[in-house]
PDB file of N, CA and C in Angstrom:
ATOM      1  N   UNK A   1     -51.047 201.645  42.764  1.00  0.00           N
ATOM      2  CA  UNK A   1     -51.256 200.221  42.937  1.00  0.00           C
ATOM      3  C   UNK A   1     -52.458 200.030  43.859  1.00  0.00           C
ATOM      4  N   UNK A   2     -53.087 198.906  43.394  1.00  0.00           N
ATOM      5  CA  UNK A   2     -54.335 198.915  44.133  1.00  0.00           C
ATOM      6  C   UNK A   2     -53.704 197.672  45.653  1.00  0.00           C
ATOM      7  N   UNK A   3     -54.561 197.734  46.314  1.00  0.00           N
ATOM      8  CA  UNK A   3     -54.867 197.295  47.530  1.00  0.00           C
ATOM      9  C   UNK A   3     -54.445 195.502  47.399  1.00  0.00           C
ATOM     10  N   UNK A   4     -55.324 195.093  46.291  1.00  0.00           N
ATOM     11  CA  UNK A   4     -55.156 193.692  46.135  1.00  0.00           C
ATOM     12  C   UNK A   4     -53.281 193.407  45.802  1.00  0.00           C
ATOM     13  N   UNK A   5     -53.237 194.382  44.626  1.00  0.00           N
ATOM     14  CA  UNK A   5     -51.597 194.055  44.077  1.00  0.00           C
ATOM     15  C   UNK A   5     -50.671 194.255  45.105  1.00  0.00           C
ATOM     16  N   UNK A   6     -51.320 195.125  45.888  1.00  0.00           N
ATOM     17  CA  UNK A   6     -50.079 195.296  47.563  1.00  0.00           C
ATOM     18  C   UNK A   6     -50.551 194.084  47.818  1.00  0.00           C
ATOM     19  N   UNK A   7     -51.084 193.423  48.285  1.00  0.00           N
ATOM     20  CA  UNK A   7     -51.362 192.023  48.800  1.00  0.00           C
ATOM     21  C   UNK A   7     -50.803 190.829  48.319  1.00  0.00           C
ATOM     22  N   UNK A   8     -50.833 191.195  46.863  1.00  0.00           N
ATOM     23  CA  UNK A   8     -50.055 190.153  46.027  1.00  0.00           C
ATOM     24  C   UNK A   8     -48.931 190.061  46.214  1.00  0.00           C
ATOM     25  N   UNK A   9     -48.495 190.960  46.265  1.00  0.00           N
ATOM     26  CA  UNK A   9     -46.801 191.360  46.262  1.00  0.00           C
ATOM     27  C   UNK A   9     -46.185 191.096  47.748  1.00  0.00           C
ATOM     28  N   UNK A  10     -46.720 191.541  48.644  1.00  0.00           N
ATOM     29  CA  UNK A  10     -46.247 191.266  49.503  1.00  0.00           C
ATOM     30  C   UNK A  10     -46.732 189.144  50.411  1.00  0.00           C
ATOM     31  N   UNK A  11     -47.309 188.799  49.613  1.00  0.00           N
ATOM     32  CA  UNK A  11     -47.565 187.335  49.291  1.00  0.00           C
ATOM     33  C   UNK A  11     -46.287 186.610  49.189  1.00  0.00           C
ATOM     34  N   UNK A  12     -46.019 187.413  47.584  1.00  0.00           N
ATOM     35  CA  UNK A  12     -44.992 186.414  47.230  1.00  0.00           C
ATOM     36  C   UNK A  12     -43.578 186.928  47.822  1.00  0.00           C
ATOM     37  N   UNK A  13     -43.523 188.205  48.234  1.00  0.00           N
ATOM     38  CA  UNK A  13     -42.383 188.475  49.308  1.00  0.00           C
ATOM     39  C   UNK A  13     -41.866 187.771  50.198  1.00  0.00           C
ATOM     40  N   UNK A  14     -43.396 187.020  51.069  1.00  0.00           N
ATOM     41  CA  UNK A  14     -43.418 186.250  52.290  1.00  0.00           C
ATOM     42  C   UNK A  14     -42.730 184.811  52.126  1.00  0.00           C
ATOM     43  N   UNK A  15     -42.861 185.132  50.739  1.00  0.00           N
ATOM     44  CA  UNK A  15     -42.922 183.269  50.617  1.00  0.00           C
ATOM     45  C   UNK A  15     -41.201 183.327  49.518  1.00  0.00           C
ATOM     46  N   UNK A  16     -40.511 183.911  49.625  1.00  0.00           N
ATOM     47  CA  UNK A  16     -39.522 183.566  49.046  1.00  0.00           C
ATOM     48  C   UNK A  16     -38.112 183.554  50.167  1.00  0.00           C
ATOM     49  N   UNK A  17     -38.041 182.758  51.630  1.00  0.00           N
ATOM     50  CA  UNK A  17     -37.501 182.291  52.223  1.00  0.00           C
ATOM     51  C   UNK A  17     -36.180 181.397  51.820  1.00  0.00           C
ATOM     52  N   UNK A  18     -35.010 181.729  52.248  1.00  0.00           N
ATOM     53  CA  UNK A  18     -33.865 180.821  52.105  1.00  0.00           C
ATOM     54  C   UNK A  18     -33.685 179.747  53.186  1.00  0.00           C
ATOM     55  N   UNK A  19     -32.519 178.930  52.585  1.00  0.00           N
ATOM     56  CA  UNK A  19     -32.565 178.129  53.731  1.00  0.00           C
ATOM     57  C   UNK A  19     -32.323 178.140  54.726  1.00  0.00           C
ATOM     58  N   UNK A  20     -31.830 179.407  55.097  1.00  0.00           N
ATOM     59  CA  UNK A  20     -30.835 179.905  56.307  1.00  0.00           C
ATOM     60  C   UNK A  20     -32.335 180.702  56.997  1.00  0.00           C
ATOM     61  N   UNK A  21     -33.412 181.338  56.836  1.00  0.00           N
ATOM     62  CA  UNK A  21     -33.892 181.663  57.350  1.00  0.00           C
ATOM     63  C   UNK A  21     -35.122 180.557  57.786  1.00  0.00           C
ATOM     64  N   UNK A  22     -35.341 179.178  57.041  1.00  0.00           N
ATOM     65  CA  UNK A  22     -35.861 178.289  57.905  1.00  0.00           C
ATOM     66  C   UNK A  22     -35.462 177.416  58.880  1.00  0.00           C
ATOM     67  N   UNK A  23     -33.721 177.580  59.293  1.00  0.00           N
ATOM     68  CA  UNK A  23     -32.748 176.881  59.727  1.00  0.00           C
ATOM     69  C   UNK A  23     -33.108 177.749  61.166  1.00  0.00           C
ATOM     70  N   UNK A  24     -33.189 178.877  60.535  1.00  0.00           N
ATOM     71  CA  UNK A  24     -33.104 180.218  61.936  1.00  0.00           C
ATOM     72  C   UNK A  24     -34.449 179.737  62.322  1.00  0.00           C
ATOM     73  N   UNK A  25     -35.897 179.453  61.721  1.00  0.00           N
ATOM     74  CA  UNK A  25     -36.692 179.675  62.273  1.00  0.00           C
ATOM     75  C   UNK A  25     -36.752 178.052  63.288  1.00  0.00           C
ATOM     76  N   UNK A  26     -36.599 177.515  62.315  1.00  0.00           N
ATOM     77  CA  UNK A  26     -36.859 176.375  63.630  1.00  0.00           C
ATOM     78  C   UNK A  26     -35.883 175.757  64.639  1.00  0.00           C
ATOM     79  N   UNK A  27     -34.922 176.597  64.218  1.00  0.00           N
ATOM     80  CA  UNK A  27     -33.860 176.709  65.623  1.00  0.00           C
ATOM     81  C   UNK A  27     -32.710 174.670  65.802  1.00  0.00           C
ATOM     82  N   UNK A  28     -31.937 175.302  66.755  1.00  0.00           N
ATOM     83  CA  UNK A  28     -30.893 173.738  66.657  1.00  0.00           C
ATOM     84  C   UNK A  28     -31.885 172.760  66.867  1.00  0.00           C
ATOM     85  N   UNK A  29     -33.078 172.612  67.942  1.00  0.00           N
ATOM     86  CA  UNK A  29     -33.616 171.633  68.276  1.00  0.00           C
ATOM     87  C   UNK A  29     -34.231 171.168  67.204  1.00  0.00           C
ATOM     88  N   UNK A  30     -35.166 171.953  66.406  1.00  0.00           N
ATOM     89  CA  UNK A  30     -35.877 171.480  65.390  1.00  0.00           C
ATOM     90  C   UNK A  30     -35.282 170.763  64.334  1.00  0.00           C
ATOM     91  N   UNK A  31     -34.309 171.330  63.946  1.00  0.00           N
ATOM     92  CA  UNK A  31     -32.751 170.647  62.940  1.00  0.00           C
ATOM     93  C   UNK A  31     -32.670 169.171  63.647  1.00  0.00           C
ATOM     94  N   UNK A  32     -32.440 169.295  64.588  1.00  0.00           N
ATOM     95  CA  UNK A  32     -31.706 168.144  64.916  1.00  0.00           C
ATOM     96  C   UNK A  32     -32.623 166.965  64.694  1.00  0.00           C
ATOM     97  N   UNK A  33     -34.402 166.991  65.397  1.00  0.00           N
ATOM     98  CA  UNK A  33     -35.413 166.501  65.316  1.00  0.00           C
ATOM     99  C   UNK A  33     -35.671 166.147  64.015  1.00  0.00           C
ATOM    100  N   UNK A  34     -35.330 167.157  63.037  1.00  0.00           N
ATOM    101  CA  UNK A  34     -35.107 166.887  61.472  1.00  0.00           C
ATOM    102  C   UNK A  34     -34.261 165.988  61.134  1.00  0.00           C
ATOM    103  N   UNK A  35     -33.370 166.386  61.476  1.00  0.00           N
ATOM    104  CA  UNK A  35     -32.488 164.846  60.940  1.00  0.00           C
ATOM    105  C   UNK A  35     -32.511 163.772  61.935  1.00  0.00           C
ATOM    106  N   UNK A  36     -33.035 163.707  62.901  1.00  0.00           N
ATOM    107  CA  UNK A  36     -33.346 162.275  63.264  1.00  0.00           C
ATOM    108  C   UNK A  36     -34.417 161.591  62.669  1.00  0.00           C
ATOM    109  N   UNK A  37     -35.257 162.267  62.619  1.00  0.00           N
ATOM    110  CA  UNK A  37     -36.780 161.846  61.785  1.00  0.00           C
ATOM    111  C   UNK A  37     -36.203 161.413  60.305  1.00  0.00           C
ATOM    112  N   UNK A  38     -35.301 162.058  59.500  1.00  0.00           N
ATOM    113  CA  UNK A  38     -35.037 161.525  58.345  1.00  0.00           C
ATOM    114  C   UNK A  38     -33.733 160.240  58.260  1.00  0.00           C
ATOM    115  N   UNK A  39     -32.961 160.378  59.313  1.00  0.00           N
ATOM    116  CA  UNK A  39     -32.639 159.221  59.492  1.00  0.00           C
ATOM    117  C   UNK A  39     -33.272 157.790  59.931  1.00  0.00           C
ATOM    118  N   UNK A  40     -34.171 158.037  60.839  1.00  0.00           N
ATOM    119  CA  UNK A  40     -34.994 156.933  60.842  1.00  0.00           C
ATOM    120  C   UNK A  40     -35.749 156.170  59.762  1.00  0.00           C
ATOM    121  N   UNK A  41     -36.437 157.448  58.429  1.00  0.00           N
ATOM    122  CA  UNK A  41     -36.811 157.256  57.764  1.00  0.00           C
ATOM    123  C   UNK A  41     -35.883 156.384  56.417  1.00  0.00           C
ATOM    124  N   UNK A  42     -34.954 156.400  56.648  1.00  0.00           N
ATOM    125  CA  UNK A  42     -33.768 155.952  56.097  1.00  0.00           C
ATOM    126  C   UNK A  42     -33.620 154.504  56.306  1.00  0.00           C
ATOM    127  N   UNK A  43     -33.553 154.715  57.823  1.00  0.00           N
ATOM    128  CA  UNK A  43     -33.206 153.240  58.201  1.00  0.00           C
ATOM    129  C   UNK A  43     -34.245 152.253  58.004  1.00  0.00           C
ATOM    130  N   UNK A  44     -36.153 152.850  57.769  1.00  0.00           N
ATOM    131  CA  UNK A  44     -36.955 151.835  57.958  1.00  0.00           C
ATOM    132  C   UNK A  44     -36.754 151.877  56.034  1.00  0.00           C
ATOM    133  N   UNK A  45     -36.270 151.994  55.084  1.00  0.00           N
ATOM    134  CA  UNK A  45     -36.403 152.028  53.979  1.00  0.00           C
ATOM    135  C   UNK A  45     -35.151 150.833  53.648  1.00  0.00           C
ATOM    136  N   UNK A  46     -33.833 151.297  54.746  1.00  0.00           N
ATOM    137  CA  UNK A  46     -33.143 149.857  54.377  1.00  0.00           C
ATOM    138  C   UNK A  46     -33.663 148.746  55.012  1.00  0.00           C
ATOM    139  N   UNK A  47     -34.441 148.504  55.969  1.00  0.00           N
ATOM    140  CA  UNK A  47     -35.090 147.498  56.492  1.00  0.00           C
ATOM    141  C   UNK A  47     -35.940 146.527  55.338  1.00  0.00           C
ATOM    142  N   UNK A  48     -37.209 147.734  54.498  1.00  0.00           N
ATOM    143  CA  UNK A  48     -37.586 146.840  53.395  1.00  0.00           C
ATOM    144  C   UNK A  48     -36.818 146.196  52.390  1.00  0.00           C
ATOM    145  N   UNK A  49     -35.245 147.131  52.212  1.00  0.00           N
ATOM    146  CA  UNK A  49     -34.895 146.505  51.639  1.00  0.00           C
ATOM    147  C   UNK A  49     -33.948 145.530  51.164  1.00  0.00           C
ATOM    148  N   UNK A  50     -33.569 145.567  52.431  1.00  0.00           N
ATOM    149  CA  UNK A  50     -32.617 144.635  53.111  1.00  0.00           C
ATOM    150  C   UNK A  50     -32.788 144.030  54.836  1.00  0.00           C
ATOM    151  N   UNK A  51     -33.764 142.988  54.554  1.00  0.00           N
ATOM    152  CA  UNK A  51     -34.539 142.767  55.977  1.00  0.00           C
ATOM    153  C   UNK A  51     -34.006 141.466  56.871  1.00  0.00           C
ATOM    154  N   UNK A  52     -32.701 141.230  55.661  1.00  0.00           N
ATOM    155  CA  UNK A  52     -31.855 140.028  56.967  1.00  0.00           C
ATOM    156  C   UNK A  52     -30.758 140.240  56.675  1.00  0.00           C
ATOM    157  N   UNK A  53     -30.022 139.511  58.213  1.00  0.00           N
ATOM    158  CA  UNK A  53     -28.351 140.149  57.609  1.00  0.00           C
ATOM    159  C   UNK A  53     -28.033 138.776  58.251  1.00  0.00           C
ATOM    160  N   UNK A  54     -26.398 139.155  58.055  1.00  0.00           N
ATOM    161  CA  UNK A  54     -25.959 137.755  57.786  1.00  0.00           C
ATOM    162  C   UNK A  54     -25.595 136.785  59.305  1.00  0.00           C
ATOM    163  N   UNK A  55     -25.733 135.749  59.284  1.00  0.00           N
ATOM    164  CA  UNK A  55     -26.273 134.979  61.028  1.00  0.00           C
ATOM    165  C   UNK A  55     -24.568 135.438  61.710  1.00  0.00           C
ATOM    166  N   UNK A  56     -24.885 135.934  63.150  1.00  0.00           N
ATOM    167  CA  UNK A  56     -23.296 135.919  63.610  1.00  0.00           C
ATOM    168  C   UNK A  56     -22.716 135.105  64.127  1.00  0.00           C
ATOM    169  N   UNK A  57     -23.586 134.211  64.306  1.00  0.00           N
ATOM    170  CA  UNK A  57     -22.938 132.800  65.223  1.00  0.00           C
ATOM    171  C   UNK A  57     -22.132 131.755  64.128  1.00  0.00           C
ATOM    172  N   UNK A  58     -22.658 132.022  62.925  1.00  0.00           N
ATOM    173  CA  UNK A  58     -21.887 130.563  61.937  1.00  0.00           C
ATOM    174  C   UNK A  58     -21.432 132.040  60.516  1.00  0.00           C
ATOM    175  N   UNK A  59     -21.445 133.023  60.582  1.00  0.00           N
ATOM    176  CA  UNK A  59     -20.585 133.858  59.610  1.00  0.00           C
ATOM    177  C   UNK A  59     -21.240 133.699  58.159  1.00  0.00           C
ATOM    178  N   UNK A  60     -22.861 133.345  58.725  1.00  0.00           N
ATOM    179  CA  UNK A  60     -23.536 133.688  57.103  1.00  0.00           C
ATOM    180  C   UNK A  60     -23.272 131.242  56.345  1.00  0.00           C
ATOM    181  N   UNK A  61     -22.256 130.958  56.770  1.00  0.00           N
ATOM    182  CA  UNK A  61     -22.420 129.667  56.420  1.00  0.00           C
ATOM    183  C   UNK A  61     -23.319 128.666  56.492  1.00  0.00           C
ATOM    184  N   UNK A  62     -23.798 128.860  57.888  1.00  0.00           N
ATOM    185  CA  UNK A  62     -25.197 127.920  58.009  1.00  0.00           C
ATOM    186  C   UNK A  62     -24.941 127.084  58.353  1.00  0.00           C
ATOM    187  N   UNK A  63     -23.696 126.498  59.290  1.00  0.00           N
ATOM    188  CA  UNK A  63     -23.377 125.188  59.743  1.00  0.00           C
ATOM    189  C   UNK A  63     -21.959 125.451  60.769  1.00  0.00           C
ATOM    190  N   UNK A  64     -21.921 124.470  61.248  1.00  0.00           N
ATOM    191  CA  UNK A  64     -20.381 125.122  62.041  1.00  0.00           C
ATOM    192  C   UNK A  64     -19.650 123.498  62.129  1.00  0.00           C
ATOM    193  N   UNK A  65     -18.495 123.579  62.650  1.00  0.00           N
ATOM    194  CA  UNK A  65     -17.557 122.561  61.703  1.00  0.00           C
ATOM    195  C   UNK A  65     -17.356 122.120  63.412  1.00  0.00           C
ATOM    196  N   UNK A  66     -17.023 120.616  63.308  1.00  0.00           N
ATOM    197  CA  UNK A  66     -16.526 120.433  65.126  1.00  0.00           C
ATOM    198  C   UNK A  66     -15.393 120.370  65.093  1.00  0.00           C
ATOM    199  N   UNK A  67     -15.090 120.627  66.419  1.00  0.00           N
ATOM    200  CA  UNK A  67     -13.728 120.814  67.376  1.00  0.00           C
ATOM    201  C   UNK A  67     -12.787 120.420  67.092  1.00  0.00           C
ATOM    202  N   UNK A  68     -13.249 118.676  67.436  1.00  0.00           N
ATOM    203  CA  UNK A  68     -12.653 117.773  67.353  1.00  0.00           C
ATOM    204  C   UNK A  68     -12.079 117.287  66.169  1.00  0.00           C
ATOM    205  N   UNK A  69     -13.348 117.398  65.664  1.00  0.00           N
ATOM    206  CA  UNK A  69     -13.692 116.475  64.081  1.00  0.00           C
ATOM    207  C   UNK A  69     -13.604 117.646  63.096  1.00  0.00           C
ATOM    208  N   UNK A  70     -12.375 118.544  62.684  1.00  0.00           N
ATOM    209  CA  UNK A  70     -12.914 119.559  61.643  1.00  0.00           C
ATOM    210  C   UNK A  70     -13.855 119.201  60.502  1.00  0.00           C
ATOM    211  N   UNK A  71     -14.103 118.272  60.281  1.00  0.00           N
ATOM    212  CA  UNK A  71     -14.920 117.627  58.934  1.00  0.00           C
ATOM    213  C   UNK A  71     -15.835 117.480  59.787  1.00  0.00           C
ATOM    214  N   UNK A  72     -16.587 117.240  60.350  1.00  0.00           N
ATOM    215  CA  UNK A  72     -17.464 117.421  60.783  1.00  0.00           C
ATOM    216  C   UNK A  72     -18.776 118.772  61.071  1.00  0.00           C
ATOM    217  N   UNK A  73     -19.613 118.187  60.323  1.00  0.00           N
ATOM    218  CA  UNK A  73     -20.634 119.622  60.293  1.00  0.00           C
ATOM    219  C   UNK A  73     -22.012 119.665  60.768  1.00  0.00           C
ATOM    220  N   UNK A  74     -22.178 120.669  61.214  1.00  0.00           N
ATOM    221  CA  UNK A  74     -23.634 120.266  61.877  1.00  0.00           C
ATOM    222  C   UNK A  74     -24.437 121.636  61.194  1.00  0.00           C
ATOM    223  N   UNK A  75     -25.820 121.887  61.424  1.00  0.00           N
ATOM    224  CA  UNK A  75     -26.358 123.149  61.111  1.00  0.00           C
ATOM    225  C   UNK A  75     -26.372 124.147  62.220  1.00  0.00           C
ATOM    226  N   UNK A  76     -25.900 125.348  62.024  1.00  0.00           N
ATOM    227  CA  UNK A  76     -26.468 126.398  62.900  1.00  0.00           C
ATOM    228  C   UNK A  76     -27.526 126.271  64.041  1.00  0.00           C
ATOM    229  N   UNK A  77     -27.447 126.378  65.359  1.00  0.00           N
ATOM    230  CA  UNK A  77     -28.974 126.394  65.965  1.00  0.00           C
ATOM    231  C   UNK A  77     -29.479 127.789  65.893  1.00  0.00           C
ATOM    232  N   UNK A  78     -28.542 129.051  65.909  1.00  0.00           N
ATOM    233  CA  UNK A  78     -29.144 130.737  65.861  1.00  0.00           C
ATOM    234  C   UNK A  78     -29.826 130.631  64.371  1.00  0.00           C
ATOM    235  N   UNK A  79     -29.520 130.314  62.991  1.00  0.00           N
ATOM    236  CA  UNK A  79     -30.224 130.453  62.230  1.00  0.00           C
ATOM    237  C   UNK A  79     -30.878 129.345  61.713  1.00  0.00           C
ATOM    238  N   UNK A  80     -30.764 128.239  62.287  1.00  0.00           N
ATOM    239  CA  UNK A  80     -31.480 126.821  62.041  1.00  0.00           C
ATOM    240  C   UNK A  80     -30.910 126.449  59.974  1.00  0.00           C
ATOM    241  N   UNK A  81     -29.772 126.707  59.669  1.00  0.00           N
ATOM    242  CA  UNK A  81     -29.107 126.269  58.711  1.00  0.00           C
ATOM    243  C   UNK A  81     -28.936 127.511  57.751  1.00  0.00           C
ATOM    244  N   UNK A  82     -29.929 128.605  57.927  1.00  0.00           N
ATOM    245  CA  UNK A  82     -30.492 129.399  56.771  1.00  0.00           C
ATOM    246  C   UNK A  82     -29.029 129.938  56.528  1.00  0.00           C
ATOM    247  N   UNK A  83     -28.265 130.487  57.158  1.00  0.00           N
ATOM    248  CA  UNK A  83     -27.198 131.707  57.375  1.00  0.00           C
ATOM    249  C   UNK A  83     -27.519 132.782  57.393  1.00  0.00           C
ATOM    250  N   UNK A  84     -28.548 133.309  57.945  1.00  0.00           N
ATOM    251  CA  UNK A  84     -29.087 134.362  57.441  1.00  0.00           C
ATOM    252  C   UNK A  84     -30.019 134.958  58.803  1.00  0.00           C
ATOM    253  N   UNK A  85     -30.203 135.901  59.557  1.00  0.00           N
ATOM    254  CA  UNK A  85     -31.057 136.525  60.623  1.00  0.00           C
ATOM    255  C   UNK A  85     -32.038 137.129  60.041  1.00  0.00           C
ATOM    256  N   UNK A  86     -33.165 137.681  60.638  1.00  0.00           N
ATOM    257  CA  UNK A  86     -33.506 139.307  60.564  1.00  0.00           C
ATOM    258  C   UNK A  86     -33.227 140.212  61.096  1.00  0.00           C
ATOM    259  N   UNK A  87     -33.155 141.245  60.538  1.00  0.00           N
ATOM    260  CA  UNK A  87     -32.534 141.927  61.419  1.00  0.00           C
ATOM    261  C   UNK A  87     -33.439 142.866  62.802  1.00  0.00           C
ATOM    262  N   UNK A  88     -32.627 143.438  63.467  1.00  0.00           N
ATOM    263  CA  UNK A  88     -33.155 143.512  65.044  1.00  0.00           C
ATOM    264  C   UNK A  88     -34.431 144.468  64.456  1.00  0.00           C
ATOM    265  N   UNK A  89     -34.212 145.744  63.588  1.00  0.00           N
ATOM    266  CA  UNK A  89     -35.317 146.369  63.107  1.00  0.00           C
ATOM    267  C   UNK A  89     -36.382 146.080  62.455  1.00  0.00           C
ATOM    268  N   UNK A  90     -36.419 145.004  61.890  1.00  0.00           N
ATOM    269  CA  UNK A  90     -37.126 144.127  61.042  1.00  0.00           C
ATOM    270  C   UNK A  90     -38.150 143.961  62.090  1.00  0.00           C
ATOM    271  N   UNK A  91     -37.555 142.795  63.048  1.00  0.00           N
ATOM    272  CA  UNK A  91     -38.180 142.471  63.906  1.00  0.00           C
ATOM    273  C   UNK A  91     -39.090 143.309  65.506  1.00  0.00           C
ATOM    274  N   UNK A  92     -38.521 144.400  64.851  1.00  0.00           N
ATOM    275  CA  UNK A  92     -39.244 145.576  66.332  1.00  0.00           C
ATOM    276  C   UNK A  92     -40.103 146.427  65.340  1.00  0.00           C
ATOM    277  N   UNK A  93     -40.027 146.732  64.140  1.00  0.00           N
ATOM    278  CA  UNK A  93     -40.984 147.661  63.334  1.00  0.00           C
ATOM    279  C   UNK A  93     -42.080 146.524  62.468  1.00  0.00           C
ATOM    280  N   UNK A  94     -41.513 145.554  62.264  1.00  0.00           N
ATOM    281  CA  UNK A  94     -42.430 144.810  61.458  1.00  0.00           C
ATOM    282  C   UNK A  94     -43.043 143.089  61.938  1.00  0.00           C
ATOM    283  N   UNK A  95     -44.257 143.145  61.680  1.00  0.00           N
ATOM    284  CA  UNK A  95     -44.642 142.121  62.506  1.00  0.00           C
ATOM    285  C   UNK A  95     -44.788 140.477  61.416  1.00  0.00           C
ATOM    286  N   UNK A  96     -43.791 139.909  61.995  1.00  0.00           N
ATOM    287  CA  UNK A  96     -43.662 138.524  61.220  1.00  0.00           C
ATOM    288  C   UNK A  96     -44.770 137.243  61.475  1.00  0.00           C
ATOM    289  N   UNK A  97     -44.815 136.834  60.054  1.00  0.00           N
ATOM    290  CA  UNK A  97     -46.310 135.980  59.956  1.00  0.00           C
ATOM    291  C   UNK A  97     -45.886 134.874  60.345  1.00  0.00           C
TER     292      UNK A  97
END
């Protein structure tokens, strides 16, 4: 065998890694850094796609009923009638027009 085909070979030797030996190489910290990074990445993906949730002060209704007067209705002041927030990530990763 020539020189190059040892080279070749031991190429694709290098490169046929399991998962257990990239788990080993980058050790608990790196794992862990891994799945935080892909959880985040997670969470800014439900953000686009779900970027309001529902208001907690009036339960998504958009109005709240009086005391006194159960028939009585007024609009939300936390969501100004919408029922609807953004949510806290929305509002710290993405900048509203």
């Amino acid at each position: 065998m020539t020189a190059a085909g040892q080279a070749a070979t031991q190429a694709t030797d290098s490169n046929t890694s399991t998962a257990a030996d990239v788990v080993t190489a980058i050790g608990p910290t790196g794992m862990l850094l891994l799945l935080l990074m892909a959880a985040f990445a997670l969470y800014v993906v439900s953000l686009s796609l779900h970027p309001n949730a529902k208001c907690g002060r009036c339960k998504g209704a958009g109005r709240h009923h009086g005391g006194i007067f159960s028939y009585a209705q007024r609009p939300c002041n936390s969501c100004k009638g919408r029922g609807i927030q953004p949510r806290l990530g929305r509002k710290l990763f993405f900048k509203q027009q």
